[in-house]
Protein backbone atom coordinates (compact mmCIF):
# COMPACT_ATOMS: atom_id res chain seq x y z
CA UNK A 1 33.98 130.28 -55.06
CA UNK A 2 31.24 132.63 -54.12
CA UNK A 3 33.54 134.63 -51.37
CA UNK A 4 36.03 135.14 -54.39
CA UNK A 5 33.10 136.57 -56.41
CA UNK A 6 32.48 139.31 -53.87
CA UNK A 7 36.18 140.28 -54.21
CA UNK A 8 35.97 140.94 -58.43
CA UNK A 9 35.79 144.67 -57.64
CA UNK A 10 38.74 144.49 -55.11
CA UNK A 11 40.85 142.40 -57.56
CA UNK A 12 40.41 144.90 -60.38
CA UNK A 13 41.12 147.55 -58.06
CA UNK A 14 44.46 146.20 -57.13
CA UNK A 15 45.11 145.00 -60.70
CA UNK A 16 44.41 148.82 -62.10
CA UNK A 17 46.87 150.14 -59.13
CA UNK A 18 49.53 147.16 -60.43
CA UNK A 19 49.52 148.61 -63.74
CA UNK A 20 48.02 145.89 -65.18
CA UNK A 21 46.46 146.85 -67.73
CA UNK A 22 46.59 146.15 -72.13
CA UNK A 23 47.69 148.76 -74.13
CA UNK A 24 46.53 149.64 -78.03
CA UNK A 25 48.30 150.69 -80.37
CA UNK A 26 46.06 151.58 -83.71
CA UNK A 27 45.99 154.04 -86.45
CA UNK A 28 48.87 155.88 -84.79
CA UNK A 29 47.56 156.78 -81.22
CA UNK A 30 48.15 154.82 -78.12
CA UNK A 31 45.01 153.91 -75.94
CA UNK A 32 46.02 152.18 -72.72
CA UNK A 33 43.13 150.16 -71.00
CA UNK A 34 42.34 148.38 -67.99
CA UNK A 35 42.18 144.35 -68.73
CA UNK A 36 38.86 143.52 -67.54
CA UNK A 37 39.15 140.38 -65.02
CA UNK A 38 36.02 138.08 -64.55
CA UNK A 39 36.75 136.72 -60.41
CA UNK A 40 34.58 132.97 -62.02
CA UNK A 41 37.17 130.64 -62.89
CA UNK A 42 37.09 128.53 -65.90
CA UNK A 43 37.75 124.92 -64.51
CA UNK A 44 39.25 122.00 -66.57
CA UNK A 45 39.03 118.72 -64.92
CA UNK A 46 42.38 116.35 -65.03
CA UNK A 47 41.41 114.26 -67.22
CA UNK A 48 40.69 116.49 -69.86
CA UNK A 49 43.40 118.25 -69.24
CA UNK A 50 45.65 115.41 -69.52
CA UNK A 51 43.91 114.97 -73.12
CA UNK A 52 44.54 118.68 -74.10
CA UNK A 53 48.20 118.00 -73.05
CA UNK A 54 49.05 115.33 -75.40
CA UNK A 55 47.08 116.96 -78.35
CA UNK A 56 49.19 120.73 -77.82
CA UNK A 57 52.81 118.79 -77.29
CA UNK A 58 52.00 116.98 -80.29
CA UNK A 59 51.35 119.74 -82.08
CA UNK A 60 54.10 121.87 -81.01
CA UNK A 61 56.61 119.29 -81.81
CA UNK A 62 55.33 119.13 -85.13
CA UNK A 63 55.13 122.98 -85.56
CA UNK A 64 58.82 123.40 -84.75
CA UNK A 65 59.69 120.51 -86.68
CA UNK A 66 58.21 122.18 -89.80
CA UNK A 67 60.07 125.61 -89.13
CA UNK A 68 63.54 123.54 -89.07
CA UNK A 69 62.36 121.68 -92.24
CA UNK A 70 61.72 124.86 -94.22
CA UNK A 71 64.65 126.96 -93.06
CA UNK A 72 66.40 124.06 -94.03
CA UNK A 73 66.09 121.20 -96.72
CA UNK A 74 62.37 121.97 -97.31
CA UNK A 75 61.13 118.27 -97.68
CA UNK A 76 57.82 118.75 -96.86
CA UNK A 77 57.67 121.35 -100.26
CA UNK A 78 59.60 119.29 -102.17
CA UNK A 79 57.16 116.40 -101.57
CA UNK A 80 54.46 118.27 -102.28
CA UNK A 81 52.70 118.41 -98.79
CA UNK A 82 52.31 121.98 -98.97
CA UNK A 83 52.68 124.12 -102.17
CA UNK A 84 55.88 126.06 -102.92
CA UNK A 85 53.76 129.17 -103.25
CA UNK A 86 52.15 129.00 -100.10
CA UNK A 87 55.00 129.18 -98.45
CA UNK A 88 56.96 131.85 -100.06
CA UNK A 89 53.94 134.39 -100.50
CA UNK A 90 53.74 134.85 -96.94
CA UNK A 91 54.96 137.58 -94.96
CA UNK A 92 55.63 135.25 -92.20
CA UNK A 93 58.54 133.82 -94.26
CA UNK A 94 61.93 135.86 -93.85
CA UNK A 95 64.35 134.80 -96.50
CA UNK A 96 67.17 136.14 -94.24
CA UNK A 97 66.74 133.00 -92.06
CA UNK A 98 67.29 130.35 -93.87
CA UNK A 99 69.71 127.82 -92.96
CA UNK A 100 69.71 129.17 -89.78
CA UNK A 101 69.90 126.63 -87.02
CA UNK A 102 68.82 128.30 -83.73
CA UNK A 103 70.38 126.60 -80.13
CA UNK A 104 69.37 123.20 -79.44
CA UNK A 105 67.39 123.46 -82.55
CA UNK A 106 64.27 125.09 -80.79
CA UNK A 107 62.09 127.87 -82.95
CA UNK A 108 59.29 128.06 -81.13
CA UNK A 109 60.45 128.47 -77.19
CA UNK A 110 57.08 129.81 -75.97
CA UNK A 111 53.67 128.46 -78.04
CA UNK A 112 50.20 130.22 -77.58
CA UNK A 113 47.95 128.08 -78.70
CA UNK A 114 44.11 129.46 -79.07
CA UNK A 115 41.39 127.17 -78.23
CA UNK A 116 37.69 127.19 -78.20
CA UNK A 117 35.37 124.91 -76.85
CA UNK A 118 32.12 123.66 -78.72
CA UNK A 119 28.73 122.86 -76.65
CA UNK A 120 29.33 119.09 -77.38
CA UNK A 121 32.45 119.57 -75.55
CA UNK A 122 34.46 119.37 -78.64
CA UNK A 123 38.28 120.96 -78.08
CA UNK A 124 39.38 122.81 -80.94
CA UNK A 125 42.61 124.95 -82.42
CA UNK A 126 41.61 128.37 -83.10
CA UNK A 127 45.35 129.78 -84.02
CA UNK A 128 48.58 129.00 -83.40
CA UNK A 129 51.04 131.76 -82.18
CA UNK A 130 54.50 131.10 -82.34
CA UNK A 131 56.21 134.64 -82.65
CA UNK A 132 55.53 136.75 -79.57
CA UNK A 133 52.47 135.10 -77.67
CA UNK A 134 51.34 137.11 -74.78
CA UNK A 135 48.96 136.75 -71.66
CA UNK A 136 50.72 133.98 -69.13
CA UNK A 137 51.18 137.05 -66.52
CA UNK A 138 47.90 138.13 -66.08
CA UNK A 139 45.74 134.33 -64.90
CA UNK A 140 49.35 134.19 -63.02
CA UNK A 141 49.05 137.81 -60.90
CA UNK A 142 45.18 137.59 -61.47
CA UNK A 143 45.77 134.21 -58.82
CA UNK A 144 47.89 135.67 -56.49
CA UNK A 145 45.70 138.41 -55.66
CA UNK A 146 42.47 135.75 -55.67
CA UNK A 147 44.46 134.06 -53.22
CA UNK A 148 45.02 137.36 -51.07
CA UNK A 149 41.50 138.13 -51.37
CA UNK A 150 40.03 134.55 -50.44
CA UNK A 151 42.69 131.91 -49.12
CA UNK A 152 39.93 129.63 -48.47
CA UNK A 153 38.58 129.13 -51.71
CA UNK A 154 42.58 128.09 -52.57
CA UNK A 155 42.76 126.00 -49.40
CA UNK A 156 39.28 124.14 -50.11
CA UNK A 157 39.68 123.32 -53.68
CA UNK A 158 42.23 121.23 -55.19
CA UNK A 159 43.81 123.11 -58.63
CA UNK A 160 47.56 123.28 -60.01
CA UNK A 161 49.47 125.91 -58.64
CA UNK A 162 50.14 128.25 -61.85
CA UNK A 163 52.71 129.78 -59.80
CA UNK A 164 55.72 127.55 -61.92
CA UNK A 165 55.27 129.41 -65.26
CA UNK A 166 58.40 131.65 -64.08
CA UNK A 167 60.82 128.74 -63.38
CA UNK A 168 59.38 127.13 -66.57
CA UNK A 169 60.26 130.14 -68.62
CA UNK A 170 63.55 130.22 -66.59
CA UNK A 171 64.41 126.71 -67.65
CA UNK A 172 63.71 127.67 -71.47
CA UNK A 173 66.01 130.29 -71.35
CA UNK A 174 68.78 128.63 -69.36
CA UNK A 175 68.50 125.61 -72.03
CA UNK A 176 69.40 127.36 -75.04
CA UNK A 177 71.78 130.37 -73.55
CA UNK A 178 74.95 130.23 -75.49
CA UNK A 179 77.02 131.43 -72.47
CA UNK A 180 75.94 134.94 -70.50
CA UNK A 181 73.06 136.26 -68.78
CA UNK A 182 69.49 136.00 -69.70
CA UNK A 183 67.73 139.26 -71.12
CA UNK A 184 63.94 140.02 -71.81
CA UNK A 185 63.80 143.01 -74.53
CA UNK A 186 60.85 145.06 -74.29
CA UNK A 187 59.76 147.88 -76.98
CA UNK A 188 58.71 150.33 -74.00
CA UNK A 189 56.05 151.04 -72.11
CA UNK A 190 54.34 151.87 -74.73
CA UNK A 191 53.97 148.27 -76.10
CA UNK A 192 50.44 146.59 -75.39
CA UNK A 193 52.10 144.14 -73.08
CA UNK A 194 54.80 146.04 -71.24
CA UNK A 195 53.36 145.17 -68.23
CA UNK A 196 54.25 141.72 -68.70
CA UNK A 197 57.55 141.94 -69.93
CA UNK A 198 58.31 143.38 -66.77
CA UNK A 199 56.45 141.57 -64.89
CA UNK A 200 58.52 138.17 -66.05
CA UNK A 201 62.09 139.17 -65.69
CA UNK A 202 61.11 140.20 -61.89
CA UNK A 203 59.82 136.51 -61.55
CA UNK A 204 62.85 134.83 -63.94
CA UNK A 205 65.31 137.48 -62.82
CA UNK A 206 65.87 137.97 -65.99
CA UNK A 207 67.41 141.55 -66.91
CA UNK A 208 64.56 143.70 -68.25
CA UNK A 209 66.35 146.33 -71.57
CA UNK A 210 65.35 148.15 -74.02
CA UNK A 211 67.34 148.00 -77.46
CA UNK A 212 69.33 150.87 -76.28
CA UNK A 213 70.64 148.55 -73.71
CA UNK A 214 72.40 146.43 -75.76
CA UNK A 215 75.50 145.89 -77.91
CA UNK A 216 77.24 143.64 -80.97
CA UNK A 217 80.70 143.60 -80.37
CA UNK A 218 82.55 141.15 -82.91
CA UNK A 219 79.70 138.84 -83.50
CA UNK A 220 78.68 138.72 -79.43
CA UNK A 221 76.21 140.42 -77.58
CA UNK A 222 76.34 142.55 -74.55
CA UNK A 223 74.18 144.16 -71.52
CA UNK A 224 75.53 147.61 -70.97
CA UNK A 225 74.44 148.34 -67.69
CA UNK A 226 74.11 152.50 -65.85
CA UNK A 227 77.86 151.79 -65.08
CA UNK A 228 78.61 151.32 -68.66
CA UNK A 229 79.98 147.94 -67.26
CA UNK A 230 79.11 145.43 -69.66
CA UNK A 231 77.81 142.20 -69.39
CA UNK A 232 77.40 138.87 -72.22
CA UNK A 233 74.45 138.01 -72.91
CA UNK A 234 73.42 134.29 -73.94
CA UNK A 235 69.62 134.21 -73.97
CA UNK A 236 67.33 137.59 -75.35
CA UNK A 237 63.69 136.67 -74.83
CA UNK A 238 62.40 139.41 -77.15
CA UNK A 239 59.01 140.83 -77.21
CA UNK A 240 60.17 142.85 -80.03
CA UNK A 241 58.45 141.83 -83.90
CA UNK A 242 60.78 140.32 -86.57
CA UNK A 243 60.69 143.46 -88.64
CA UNK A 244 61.68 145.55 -85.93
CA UNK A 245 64.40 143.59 -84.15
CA UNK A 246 67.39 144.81 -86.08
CA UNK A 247 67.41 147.48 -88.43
CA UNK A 248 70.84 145.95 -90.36
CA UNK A 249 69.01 143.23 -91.17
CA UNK A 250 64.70 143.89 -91.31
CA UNK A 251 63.14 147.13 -91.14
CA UNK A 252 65.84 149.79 -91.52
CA UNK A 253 63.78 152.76 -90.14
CA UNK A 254 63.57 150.68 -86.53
CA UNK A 255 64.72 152.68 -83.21
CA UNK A 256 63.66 149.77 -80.78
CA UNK A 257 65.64 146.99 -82.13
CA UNK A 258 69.44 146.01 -81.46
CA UNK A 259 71.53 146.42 -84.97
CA UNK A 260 73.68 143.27 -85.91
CA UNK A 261 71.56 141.06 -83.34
CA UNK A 262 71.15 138.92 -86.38
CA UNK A 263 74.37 138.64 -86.90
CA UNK A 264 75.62 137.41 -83.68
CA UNK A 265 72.27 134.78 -83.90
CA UNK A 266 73.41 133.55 -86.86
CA UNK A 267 77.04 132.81 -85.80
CA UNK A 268 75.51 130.72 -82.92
CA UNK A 269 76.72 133.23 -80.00
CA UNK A 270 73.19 134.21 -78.67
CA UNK A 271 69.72 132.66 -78.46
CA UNK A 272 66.65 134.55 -79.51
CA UNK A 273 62.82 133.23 -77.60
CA UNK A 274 61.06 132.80 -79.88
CA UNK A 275 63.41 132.36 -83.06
CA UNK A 276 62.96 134.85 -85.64
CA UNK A 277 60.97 133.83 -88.95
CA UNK A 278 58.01 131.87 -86.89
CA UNK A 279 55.83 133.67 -88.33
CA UNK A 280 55.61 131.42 -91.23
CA UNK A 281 54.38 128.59 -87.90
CA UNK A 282 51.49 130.48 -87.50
CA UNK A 283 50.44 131.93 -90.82
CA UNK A 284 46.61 131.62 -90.57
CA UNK A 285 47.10 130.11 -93.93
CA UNK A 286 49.34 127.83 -93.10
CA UNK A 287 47.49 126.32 -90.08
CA UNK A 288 45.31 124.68 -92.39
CA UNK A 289 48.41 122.21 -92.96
CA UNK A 290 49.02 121.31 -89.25
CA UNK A 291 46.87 118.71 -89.17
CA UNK A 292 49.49 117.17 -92.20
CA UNK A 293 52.54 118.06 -90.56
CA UNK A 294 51.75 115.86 -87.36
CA UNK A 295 51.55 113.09 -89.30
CA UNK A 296 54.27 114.39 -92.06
CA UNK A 297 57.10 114.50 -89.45
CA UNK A 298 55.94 112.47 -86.64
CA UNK A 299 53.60 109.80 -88.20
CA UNK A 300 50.79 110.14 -85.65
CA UNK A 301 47.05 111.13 -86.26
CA UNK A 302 46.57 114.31 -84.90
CA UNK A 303 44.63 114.64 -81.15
CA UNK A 304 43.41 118.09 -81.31
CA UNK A 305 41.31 118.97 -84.41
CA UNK A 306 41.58 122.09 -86.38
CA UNK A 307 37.88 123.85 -86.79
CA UNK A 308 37.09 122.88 -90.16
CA UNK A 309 38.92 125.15 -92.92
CA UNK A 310 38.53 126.03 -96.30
CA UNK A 311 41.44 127.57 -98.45
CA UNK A 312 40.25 129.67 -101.39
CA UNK A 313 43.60 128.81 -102.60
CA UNK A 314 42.40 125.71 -104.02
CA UNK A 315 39.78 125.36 -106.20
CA UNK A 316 37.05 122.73 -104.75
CA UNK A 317 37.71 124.91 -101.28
CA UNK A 318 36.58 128.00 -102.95
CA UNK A 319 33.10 126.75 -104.50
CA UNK A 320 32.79 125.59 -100.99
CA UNK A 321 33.28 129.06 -99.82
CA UNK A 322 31.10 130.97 -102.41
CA UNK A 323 28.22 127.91 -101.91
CA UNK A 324 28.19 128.66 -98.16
CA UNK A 325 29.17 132.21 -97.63
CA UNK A 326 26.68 133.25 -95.11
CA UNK A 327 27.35 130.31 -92.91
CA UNK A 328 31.18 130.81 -92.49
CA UNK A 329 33.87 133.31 -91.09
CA UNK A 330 36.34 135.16 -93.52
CA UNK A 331 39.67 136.01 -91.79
CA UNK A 332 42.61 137.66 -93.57
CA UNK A 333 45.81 135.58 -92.85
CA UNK A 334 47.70 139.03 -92.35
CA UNK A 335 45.44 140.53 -89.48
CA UNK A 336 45.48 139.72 -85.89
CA UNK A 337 43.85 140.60 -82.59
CA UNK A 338 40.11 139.87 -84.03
CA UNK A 339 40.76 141.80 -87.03
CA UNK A 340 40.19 141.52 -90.23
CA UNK A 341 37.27 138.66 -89.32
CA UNK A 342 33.81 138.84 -91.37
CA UNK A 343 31.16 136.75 -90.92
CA UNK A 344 29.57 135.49 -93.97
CA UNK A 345 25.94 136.56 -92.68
CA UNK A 346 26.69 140.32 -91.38
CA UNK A 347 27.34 141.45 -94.70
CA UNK A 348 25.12 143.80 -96.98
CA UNK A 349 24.21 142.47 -100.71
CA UNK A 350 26.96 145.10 -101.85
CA UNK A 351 29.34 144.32 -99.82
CA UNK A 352 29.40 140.56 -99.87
CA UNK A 353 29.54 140.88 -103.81
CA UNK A 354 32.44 143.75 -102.90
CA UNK A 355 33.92 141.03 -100.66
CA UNK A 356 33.44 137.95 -102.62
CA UNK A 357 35.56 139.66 -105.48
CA UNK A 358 38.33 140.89 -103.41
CA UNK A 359 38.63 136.96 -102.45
CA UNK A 360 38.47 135.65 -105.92
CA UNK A 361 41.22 138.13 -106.60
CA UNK A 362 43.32 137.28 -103.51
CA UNK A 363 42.49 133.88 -102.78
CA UNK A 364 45.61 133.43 -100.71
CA UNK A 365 44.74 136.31 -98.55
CA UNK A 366 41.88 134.65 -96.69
CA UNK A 367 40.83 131.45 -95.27
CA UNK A 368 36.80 130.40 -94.15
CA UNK A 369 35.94 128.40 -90.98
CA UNK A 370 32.97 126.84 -89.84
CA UNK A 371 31.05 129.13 -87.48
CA UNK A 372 31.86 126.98 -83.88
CA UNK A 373 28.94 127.42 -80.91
CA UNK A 374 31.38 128.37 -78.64
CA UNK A 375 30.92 126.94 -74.98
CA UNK A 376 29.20 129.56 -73.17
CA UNK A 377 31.24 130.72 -69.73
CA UNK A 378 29.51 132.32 -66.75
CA UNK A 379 30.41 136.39 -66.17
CA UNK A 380 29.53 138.70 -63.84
CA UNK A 381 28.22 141.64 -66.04
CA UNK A 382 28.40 145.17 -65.13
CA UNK A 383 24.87 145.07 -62.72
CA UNK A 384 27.06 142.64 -61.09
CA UNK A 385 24.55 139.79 -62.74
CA UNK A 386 25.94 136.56 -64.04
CA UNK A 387 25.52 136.43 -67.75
CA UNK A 388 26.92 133.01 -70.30
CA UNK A 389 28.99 134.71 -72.45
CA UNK A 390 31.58 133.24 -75.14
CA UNK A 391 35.09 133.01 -73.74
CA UNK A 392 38.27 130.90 -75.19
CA UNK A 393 41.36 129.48 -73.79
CA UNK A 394 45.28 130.77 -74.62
CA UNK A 395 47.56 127.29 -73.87
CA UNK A 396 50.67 127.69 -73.26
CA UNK A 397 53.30 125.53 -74.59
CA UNK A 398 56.87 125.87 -73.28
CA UNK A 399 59.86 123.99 -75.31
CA UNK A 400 63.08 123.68 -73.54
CA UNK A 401 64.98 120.35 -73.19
CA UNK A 402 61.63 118.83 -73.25
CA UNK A 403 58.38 120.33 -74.15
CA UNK A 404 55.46 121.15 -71.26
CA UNK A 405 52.19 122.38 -70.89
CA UNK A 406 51.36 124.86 -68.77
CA UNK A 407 48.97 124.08 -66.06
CA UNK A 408 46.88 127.13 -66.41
CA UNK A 409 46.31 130.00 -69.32
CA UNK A 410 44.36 132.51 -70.33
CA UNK A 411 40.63 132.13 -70.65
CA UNK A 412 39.72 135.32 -72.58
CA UNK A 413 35.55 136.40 -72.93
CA UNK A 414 33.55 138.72 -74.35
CA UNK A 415 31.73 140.84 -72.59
CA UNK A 416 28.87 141.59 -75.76
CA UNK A 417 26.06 139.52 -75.50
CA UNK A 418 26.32 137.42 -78.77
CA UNK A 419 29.44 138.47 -80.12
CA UNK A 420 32.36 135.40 -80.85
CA UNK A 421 35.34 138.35 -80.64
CA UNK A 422 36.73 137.93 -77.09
CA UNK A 423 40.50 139.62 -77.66
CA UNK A 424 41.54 142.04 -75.36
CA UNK A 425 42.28 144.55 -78.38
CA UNK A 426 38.60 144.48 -79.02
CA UNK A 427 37.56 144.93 -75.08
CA UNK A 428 37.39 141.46 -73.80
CA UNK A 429 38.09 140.77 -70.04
CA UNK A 430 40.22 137.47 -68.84
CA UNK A 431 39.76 134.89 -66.09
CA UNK A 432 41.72 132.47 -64.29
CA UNK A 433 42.31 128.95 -65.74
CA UNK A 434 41.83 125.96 -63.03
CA UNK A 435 43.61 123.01 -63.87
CA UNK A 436 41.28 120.20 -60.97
CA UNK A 437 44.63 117.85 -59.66
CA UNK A 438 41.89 115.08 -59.00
């Protein structure tokens, strides 16, 4: 491991010449930035491993049998698991999908599941993303240039090739494709992730489009290549959002989207990864019920813990909240990216009174967590010292005819001494995930 740490410069070199890098998007102006990689591996052992395994398919299965329960008959409203309200205040919730049944069933194709963990080597769910998750392509390119760089660490140390996540993502696609090729539809290269998107359909051989690309012709949709020859398509992995995928049916005013997608998704004739209207999966709000939906729908005690949550929403959780300000973390259920988080104790007299009665007005808007002592993760800082520094891990959870676990992901750290914000929107760097096979 030490020759690989003399090749961090190298790798970023090579990763900067790739075009790997994370785009921004904010306040209308595009800021496109290198992804800062961190050559020190994160290393899970098997056997802990094998325990994170069981705890994210558990909860996967669960998530996606919630989102076919409430684009459907609703049961776990109706008895009273989780309140009417809560689920029809939320953005996440798109009215225009229900009673949709996507292929084979399936809502969430691709899971991100954010983890953190605690110095007493407690595992525990940050966030569950289940509408566009991001970040399998860079621990997977991030590897194969580590293994350019120093085939002898590879050779000496026994870890899980991460090399598969391709042919998993493949085998997703090919499960639900209603007859046709298999597309991945990207924004642009403008999009923070572009990079990726084309990235996977050279490793799936998946056609790579744009919105432009594509056609509805009588409820089916088409590829419509340079030729103007045009091809059926069976499969779209989209890295488009909900609101922007087809302007006949979300946000009329969007240019990157395919119009009457929907349409030919709802008559069965095309498979969207992931389906549209997860976003109601992995409401921030909602999370605070996953831990009831695993034993709701599959009548098991759940493996993996949520870090303990407190929903203004209800009244006993909000004296809770206003009792303990200072020692817990606000987030707004509509941000992302390590936005819209406050801790309790960086606030001003004025503004935690300010804040206080924007949540008693909103109570809905916000949930509170327990402050977690993340597990500290060597770096190598920018004097080329190595520095502990807070870092968590991006799972990723692939459903297809069964659903699997990814033997890698994305270990994401900060690189502010102190600071618990380690997304790459707020200037975090990433590292390789080992997976030990022994």
């Amino acid at each position: 491991m030490k020759d690989l740490c003399l090749h961090t410069s190298a790798i970023n070199e090579l990763l900067a010449r790739y075009g790997v890098k994370f785009g921004i998007y904010k306040n209308g102006v595009f800021k496109e930035q290198l992804f800062p990689f961190d050559s020190i591996p994160r290393i899970i052992k098997k056997e802990e491993f094998d325990y994170l395994e069981k705890g994210l398919k558990q909860r996967v299965d669960a998530l996606n049998a919630f989102l076919a329960d409430i684009y459907g008959k609703k049961h776990i409203v109706n008895d009273g698991v989780i309140p009417e309200e809560f689920i029809f205040s939320s953005s996440g919730f798109l009215p225009q999908c229900d009673g949709i049944v996507p292929p084979k069933r399936i809502f969430s194709h691709i899971s991100g599941i954010d983890l953190v963990q605690s110095k007493n080597d407690e595992w525990y769910i940050l966030e569950d993303n289940l509408r566009v998750p991001s970040g399998a392509s860079y621990p997977m390119i991030a590897r194969e240039l580590c293994r350019r760089s120093s085939p002898q660490t590879f050779e000496n140390n026994r870890i899980a090739d991460n090399r598969d996540y391709a042919q998993l993502l493949k085998k997703v696609m090919d499960n639900v494709n209603t007859g046709g090729i298999n597309v991945i539809v990207t924004p642009g290269r403008y999009n923070a992730a572009f990079f990726e998107h084309s990235y996977f359909a050279e490793k799936t051989g998946a056609v790579l489009t744009t919105g432009s690309d594509l056609v509805v012709e009588n409820d089916n949709l088409y590829y419509v290549d340079f030729n103007g020859k045009k091809q059926r398509v069976g499969a779209v992995y989209r890295r488009i959002s909900d609101e922007y995928l087809d302007p006949m049916t979300f946000n009329e005013e969007s240019v990157i989207g395919v119009p009457h997608i929907f349409s030919a998704y709802k008559k069965g004739n095309v498979a969207i990864i992931n389906a549209p209207g997860n976003g109601i999966g992995d409401d921030k709000g909602i999370y605070y019920f996953v831990p009831k939906m695993i034993k709701y729908y599959l009548g098991e005690e759940p493996i993996l813990h949520n870090a303990p949550t407190y929903l203004p929403y209800y009244e006993d959780d909000m004296k809770y909240v206003l009792d303990n300000f200072d020692n817990l973390v606000i987030k707004d259920v509509a941000e992302a990216g390590g936005y819209g988080v406050v801790f309790g104790s960086s606030l001003t007299k004025e503004k935690k009174a300010d804040f206080i009665a924007k949540l008693k007005s909103e109570p809905r808007r916000f949930i509170a967590q327990e402050i977690i002592d993340f597990y500290d993760i060597d770096i190598i800082d920018e004097d080329g010292k190595r520095v502990p520094r807070k870092a968590d891990l991006r799972a990723f959870v692939l459903t297809g005819s069964e659903t699997k676990v990814w033997k890698s992901g994305l270990t994401r750290f900060t690189r502010n001494e102190g600071s618990f914000i380690v997304n790459s929107s707020q200037g975090g760097g990433f590292k390789d995930t080992w997976v030990l096979l022994q």
